[in-house]
C-alpha atoms as a PDB file:
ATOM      1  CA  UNK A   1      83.419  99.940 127.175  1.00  0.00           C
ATOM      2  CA  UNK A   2      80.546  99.495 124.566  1.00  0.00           C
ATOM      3  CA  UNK A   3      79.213  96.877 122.699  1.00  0.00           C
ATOM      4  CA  UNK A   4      78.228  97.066 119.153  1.00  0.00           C
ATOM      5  CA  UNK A   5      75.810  95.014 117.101  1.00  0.00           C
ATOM      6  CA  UNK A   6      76.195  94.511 113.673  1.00  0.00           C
ATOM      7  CA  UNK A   7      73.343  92.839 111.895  1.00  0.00           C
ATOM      8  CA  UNK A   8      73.378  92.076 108.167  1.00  0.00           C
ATOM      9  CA  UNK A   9      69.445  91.519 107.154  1.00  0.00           C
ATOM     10  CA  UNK A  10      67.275  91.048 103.742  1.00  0.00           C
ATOM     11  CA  UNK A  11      67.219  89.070 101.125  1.00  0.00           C
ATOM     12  CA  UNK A  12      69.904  85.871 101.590  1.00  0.00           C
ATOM     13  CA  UNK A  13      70.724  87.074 104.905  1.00  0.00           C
ATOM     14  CA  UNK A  14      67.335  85.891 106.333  1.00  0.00           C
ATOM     15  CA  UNK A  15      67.429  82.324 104.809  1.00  0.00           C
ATOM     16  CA  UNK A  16      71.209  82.920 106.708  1.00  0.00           C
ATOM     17  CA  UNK A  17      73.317  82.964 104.377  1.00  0.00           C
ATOM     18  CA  UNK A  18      75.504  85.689 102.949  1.00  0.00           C
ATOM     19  CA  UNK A  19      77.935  85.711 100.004  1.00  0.00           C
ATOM     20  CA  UNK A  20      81.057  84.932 101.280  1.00  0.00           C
ATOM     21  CA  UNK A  21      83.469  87.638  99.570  1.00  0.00           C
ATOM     22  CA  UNK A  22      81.063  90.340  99.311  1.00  0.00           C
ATOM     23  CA  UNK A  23      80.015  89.695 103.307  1.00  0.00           C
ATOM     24  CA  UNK A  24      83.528  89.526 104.098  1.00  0.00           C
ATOM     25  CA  UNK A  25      84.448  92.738 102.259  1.00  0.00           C
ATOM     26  CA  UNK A  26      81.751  94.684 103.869  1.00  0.00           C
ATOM     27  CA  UNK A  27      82.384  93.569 107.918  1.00  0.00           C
ATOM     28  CA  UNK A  28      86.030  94.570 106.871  1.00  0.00           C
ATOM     29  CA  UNK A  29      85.042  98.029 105.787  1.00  0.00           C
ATOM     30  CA  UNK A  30      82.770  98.367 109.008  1.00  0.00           C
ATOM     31  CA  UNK A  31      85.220  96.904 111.528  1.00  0.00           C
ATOM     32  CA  UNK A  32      87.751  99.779 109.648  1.00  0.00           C
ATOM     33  CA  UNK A  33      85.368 102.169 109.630  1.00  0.00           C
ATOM     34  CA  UNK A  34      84.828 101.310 113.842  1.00  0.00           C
ATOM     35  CA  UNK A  35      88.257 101.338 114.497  1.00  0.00           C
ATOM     36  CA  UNK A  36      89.006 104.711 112.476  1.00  0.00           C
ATOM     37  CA  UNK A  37      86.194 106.626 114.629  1.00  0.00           C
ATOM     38  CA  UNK A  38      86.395 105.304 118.122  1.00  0.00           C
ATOM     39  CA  UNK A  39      90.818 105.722 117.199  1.00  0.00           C
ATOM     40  CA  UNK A  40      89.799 109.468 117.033  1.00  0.00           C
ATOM     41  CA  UNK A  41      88.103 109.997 120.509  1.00  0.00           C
ATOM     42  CA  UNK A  42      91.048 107.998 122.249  1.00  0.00           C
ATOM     43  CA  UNK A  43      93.783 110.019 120.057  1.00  0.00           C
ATOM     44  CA  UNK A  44      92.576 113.119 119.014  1.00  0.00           C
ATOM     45  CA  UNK A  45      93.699 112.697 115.471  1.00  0.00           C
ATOM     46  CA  UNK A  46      92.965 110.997 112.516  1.00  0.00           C
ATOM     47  CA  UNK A  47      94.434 107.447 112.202  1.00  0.00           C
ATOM     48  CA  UNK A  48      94.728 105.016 108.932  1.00  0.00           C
ATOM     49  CA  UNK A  49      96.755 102.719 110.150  1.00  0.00           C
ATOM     50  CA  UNK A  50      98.429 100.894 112.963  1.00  0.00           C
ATOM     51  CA  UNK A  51      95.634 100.976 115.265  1.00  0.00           C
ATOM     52  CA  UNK A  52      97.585  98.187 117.644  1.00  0.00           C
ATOM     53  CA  UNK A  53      99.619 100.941 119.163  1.00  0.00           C
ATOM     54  CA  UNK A  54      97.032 103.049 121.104  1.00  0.00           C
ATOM     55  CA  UNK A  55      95.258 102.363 124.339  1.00  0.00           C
ATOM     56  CA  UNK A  56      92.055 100.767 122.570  1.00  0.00           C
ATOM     57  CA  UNK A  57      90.842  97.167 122.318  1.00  0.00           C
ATOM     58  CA  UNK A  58      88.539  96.162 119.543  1.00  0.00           C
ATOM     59  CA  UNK A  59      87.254  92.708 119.513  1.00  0.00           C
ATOM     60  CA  UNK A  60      84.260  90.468 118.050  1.00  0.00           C
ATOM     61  CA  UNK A  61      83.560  88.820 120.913  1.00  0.00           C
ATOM     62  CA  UNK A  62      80.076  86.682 119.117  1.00  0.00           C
ATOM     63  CA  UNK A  63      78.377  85.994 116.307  1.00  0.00           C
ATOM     64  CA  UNK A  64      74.838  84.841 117.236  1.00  0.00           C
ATOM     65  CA  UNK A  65      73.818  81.636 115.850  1.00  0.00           C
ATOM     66  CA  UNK A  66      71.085  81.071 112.850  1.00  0.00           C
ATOM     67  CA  UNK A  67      71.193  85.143 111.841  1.00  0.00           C
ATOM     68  CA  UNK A  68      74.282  87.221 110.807  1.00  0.00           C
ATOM     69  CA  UNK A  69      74.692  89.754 113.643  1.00  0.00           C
ATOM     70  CA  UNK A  70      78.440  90.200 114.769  1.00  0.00           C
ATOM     71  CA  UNK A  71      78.756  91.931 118.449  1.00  0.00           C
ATOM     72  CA  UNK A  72      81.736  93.777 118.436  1.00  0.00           C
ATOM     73  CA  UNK A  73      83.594  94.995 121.919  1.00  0.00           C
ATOM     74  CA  UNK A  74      84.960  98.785 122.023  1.00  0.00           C
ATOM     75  CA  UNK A  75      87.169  98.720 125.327  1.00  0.00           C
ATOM     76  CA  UNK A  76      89.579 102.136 126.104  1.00  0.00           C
ATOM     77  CA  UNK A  77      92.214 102.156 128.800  1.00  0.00           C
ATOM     78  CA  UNK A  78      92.021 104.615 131.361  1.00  0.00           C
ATOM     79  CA  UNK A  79      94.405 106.089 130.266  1.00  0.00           C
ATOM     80  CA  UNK A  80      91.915 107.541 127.350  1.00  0.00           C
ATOM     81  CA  UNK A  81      90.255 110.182 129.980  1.00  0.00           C
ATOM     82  CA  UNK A  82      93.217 112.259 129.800  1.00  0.00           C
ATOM     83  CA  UNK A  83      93.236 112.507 126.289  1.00  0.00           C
ATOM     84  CA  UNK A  84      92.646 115.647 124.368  1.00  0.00           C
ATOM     85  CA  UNK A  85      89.029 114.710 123.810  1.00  0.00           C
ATOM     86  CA  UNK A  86      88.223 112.944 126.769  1.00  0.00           C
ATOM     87  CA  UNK A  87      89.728 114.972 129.267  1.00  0.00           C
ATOM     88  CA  UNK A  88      87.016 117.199 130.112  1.00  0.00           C
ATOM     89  CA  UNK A  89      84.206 113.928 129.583  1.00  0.00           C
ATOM     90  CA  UNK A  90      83.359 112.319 132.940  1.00  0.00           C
ATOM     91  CA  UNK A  91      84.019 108.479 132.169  1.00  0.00           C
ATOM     92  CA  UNK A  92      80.098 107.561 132.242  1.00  0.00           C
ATOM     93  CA  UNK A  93      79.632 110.041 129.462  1.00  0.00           C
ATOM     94  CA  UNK A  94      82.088 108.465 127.419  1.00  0.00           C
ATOM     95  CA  UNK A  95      80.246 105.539 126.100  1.00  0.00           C
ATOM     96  CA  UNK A  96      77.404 108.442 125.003  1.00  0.00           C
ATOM     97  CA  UNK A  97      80.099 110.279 123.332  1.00  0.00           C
ATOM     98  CA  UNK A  98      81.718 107.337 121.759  1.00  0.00           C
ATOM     99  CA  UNK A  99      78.063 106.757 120.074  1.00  0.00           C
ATOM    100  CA  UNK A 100      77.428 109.895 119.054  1.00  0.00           C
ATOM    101  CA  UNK A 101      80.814 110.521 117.342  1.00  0.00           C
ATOM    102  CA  UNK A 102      79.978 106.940 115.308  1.00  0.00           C
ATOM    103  CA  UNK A 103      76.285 107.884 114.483  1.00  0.00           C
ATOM    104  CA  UNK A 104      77.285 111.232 113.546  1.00  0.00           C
ATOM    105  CA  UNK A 105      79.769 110.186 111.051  1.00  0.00           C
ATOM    106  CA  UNK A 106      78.226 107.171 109.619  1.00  0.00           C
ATOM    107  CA  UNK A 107      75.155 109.823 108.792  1.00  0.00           C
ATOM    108  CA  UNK A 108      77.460 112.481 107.661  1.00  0.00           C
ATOM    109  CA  UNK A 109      79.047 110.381 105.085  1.00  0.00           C
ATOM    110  CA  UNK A 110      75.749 108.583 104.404  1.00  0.00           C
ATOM    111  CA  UNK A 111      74.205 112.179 103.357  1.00  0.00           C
ATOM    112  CA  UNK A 112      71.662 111.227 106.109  1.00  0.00           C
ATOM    113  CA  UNK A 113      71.051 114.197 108.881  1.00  0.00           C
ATOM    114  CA  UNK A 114      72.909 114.224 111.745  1.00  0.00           C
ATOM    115  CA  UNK A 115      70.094 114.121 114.387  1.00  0.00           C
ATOM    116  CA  UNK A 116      70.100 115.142 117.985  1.00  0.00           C
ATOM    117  CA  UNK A 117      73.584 114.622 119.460  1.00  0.00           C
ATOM    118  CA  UNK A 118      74.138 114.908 123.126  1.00  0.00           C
ATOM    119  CA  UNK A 119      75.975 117.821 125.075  1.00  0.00           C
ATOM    120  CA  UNK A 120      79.415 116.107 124.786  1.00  0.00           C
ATOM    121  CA  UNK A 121      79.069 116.160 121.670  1.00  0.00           C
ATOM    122  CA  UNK A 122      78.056 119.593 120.303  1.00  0.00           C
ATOM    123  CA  UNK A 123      80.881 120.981 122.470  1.00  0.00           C
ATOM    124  CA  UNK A 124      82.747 118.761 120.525  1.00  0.00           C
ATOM    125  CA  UNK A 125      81.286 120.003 117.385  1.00  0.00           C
ATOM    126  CA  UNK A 126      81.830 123.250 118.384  1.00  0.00           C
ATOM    127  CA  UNK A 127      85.607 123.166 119.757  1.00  0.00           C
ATOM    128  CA  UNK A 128      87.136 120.535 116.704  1.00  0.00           C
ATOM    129  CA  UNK A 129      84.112 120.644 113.534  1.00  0.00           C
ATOM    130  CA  UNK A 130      87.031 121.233 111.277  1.00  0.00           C
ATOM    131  CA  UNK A 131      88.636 117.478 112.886  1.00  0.00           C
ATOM    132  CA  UNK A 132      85.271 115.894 112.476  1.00  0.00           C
ATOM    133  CA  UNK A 133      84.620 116.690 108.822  1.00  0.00           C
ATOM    134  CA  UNK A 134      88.358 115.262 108.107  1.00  0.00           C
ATOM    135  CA  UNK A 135      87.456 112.270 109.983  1.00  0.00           C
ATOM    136  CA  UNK A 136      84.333 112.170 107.992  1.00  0.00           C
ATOM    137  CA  UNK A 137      86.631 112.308 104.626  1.00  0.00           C
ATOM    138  CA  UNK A 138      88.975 109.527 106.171  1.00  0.00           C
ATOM    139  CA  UNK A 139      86.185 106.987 106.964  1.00  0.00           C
ATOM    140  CA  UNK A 140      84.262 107.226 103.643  1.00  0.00           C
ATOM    141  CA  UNK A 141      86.406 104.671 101.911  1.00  0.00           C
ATOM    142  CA  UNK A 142      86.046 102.184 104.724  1.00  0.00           C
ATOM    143  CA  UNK A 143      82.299 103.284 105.047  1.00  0.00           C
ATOM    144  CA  UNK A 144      82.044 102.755 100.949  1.00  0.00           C
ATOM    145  CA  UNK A 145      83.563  98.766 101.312  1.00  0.00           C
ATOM    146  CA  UNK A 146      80.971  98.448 104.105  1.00  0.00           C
ATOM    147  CA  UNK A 147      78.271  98.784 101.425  1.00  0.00           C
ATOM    148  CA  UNK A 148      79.698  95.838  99.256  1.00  0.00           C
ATOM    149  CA  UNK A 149      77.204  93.186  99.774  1.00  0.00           C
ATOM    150  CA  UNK A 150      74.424  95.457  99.897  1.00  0.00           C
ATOM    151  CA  UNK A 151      72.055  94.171  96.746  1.00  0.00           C
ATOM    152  CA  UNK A 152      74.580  91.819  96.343  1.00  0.00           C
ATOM    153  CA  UNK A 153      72.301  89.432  99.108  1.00  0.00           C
ATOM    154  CA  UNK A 154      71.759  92.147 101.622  1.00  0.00           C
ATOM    155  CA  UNK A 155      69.072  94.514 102.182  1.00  0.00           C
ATOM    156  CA  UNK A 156      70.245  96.570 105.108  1.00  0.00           C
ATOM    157  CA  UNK A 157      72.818  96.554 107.800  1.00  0.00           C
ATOM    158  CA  UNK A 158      72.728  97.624 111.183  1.00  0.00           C
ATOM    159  CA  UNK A 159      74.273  99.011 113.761  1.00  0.00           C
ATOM    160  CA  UNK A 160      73.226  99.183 117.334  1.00  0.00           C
ATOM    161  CA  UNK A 161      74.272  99.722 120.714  1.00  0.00           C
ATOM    162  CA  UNK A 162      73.926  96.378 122.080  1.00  0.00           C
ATOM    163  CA  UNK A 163      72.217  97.488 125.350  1.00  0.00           C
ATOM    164  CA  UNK A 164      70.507 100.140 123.607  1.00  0.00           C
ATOM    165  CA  UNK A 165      69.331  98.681 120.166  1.00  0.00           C
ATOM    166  CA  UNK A 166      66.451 101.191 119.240  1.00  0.00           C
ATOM    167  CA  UNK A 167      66.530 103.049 117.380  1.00  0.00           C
ATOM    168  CA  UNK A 168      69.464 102.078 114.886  1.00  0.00           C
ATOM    169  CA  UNK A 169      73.193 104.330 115.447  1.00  0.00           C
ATOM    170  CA  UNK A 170      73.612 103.746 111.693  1.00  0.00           C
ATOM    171  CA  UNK A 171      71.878 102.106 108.661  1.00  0.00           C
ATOM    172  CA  UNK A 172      73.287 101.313 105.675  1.00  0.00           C
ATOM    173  CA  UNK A 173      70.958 100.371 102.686  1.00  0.00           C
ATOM    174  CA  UNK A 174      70.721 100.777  98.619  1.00  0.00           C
ATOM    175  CA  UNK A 175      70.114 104.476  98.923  1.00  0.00           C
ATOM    176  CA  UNK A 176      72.865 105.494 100.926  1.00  0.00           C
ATOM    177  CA  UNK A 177      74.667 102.735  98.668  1.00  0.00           C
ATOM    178  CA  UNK A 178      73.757 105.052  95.481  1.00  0.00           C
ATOM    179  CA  UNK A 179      74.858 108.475  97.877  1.00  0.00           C
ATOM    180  CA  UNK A 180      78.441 106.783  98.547  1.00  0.00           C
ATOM    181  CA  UNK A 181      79.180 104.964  95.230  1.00  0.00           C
ATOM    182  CA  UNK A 182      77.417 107.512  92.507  1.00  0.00           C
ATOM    183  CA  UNK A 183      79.158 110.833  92.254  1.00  0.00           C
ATOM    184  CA  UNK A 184      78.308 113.500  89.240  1.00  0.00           C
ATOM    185  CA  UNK A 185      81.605 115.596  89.479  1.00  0.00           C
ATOM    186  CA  UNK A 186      80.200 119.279  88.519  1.00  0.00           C
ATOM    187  CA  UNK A 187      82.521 121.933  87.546  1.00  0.00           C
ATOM    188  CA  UNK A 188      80.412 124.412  86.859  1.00  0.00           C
ATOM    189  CA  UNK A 189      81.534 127.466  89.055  1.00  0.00           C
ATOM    190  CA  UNK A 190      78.849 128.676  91.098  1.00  0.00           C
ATOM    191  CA  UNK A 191      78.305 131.782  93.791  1.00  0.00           C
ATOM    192  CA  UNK A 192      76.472 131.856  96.742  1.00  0.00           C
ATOM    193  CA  UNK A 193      76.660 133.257 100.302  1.00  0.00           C
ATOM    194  CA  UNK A 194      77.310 130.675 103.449  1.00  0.00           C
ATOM    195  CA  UNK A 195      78.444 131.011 106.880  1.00  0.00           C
ATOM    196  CA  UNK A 196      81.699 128.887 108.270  1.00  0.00           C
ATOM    197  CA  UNK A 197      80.772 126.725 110.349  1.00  0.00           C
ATOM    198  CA  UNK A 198      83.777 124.799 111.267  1.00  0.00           C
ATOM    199  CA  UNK A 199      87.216 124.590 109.974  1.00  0.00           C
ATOM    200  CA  UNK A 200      90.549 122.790 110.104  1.00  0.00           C
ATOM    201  CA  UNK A 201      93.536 125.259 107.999  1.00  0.00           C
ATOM    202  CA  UNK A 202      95.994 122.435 108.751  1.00  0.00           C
ATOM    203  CA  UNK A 203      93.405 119.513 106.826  1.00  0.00           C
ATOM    204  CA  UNK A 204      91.573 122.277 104.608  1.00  0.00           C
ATOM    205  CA  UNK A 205      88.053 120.781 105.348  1.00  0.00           C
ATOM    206  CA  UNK A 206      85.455 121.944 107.314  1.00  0.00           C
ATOM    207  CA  UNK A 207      81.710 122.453 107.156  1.00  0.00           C
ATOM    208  CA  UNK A 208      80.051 125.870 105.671  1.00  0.00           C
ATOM    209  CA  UNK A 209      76.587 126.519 106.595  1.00  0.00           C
ATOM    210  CA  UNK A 210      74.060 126.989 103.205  1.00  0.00           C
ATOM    211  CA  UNK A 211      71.959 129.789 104.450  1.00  0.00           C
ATOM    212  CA  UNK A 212      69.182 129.266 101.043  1.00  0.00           C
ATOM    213  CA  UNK A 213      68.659 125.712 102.496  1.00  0.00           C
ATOM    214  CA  UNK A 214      69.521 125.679 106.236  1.00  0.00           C
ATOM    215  CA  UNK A 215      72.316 122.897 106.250  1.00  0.00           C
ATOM    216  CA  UNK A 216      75.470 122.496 106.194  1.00  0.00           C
ATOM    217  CA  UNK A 217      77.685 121.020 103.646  1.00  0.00           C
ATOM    218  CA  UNK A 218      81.197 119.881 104.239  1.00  0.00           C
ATOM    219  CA  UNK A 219      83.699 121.786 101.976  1.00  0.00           C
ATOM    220  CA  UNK A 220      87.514 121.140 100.936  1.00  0.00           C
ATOM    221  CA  UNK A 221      89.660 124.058  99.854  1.00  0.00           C
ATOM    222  CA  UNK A 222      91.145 123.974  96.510  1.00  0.00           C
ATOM    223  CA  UNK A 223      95.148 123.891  96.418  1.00  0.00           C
ATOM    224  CA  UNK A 224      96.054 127.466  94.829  1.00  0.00           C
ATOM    225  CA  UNK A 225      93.420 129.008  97.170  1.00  0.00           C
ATOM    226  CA  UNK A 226      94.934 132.696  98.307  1.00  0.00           C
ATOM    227  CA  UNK A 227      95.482 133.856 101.912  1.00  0.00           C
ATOM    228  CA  UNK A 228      92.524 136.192 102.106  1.00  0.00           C
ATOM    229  CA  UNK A 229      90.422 133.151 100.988  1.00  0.00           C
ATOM    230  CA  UNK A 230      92.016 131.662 104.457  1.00  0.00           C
ATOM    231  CA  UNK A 231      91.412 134.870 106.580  1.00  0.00           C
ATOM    232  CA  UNK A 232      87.306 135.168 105.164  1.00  0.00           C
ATOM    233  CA  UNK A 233      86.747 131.630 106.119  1.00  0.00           C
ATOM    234  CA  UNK A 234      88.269 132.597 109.942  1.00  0.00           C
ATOM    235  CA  UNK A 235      86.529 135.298 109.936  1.00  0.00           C
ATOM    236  CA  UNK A 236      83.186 133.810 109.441  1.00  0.00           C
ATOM    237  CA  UNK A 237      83.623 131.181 111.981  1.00  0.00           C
ATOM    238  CA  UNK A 238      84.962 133.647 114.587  1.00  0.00           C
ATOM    239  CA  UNK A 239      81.283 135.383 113.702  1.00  0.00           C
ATOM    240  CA  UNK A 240      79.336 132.209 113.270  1.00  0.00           C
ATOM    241  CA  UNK A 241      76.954 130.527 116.257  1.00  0.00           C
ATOM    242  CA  UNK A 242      75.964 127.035 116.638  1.00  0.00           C
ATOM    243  CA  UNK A 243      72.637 126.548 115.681  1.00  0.00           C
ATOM    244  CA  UNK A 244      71.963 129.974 114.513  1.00  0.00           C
ATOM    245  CA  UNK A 245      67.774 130.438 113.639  1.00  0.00           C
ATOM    246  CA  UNK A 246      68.258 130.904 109.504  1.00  0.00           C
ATOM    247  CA  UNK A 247      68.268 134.967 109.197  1.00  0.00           C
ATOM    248  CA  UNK A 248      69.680 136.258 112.547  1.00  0.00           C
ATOM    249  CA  UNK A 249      72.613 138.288 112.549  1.00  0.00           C
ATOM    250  CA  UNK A 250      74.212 137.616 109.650  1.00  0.00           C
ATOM    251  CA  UNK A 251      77.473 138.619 110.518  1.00  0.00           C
ATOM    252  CA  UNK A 252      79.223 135.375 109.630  1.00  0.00           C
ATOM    253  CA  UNK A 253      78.170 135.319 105.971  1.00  0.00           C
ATOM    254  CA  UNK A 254      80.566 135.896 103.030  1.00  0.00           C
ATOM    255  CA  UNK A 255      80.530 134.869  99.363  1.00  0.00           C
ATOM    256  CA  UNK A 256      82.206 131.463  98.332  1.00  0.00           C
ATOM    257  CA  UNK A 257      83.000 130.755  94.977  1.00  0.00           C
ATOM    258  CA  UNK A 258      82.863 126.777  94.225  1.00  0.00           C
ATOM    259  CA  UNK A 259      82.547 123.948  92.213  1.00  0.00           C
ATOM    260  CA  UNK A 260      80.577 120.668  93.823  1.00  0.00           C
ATOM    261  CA  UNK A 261      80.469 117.222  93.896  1.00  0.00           C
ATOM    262  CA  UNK A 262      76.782 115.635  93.920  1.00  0.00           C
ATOM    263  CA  UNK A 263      74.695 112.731  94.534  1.00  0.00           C
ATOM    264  CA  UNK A 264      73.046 111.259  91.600  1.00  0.00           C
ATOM    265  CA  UNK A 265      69.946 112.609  92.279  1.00  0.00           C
ATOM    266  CA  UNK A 266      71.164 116.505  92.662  1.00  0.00           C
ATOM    267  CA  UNK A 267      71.755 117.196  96.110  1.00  0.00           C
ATOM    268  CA  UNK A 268      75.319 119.026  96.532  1.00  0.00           C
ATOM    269  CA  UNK A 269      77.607 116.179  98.700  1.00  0.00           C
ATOM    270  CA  UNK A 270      81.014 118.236  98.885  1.00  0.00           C
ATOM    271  CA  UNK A 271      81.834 121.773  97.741  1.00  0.00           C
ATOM    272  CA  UNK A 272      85.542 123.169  96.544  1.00  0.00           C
ATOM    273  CA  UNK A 273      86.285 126.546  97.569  1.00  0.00           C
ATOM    274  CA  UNK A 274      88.057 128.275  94.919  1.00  0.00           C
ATOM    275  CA  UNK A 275      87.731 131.590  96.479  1.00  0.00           C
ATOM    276  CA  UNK A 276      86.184 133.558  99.792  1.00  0.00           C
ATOM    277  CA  UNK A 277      85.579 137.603 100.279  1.00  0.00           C
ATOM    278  CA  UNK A 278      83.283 139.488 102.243  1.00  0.00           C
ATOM    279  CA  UNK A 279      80.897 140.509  99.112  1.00  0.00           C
ATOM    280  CA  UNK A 280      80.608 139.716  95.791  1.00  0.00           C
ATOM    281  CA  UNK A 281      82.587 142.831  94.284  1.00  0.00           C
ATOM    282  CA  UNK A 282      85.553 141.522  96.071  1.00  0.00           C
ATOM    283  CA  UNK A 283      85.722 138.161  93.790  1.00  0.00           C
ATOM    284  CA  UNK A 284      86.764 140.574  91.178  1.00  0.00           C
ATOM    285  CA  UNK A 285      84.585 138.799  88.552  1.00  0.00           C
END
């Protein structure tokens, strides 16, 4: 089990009192947002919708008086440790991994770095990336509602481990307000060299690692890509190793041809693969 704090602060929040729709609005899109990510680590799959039939209980179980700070309680049936995720996770581990799977993909979709996960969790990474990033694309319209009453009488919100409330799992604020709601569509197609990082074929998401600028930037495939596009990308990842030191053994690296989706201020958010070889000449350009 784990307990959650949510805590709406700034502005009218700390004279307590929120605007009622746009408060509203935004603890819906979190308590979605909750219930879409902690769904995954019980099923193993990405859920939108009737949450009510899986072994999970999710309940606000107090709102503190005189502040706005909502404590919500994760509870999984036992059940849960024979899951596909869980299975290999000793039950006190769980609670760590449940954390790390909703700090993770609160900062993912937030554009905000990932930080330092624990070792549940990058085997995790490892074993299912391609999973994560689509559960990354299924919580970002929950995660965008969640933003509604920020500068609408909200500053920031919050959310903490209860027991463990420093630092923050995941902040939400006007600049990753501006990263979720402010797009520039670019389709301008560029060139440039990555390695795979993770990969679902079945979803067609996954993360590709920018080897220029040492991150890595989650990436949907366009719908007429062509099988050898397919067999590049599993051919990187098959090459690729977590955490690789930027200019070892570049084995993993082809040439992606894409088109990107940015962030007002410039920074490339998504990328759409239109097309994957080994080297340049290949693209047949």
């Amino acid at each position: 089990m784990m307990l959650l704090d949510v805590n709406f602060s700034g502005g009218l929040a700390d004279a307590h009192r929120l605007p009622a729709y746009d408060g509203a609005k935004s603890l819906e899109g979190i308590t979605r947002s909750l219930l879409i990510i902690s769904n995954f680590l019980v099923e193993g799959r990405v859920r939108h919708r009737e949450f009510g039939r899986v072994p999970l209980t999710f309940n606000i179980v107090a709102q503190q008086p005189g502040s706005f700070q909502t404590i919500f309680e994760i509870a999984y049936t036992t059940a849960v440790i024979g899951g596909p995720i869980l299975q290999e996770v000793v039950t006190s581990a769980a609670s760590e991994l449940l954390a790390d799977l909703i700090r993770t993909t609160v900062k993912r979709a937030t554009g905000r770095d990932d930080g330092s996960p624990s070792p549940e969790f990058i085997r995790l990474d490892r074993e299912r990336g391609g999973d994560l990033e689509a559960l990354v694309d299924a919580v970002e319209p929950a995660l965008r509602q969640s933003h509604t009453v920020i500068n609408h009488g909200v500053t920031n919100i919050t959310i903490n481990n209860y027991n463990y409330p420093s630092p923050p799992m995941a902040r939400l604020d006007r600049d990753t307000k501006g990263y979720m709601w402010d797009n520039v569509i670019d389709d301008a197609v560029r060139i440039k060299r990555f390695s795979i990082a993770s990969f679902n074929a079945n979803q067609g998401t996954g993360r590709a690692f920018d080897l220029e600028e040492g991150r890595s930037i989650p990436f949907r495939l366009a719908p007429d890509v062509d099988r050898q596009t397919v067999e590049t990308l599993l051919n990187s990842i098959a090459h690729y190793t977590r955490r690789r030191r930027l200019g070892d053994n570049l084995a993993s690296a082809i040439v992606i041809l894409y088109t990107c989706v940015l962030s007002v201020d410039g920074r490339v958010k998504k990328i759409t693969i239109q097309k994957a070889r080994a080297e340049i000449p290949e693209l047949g350009l």
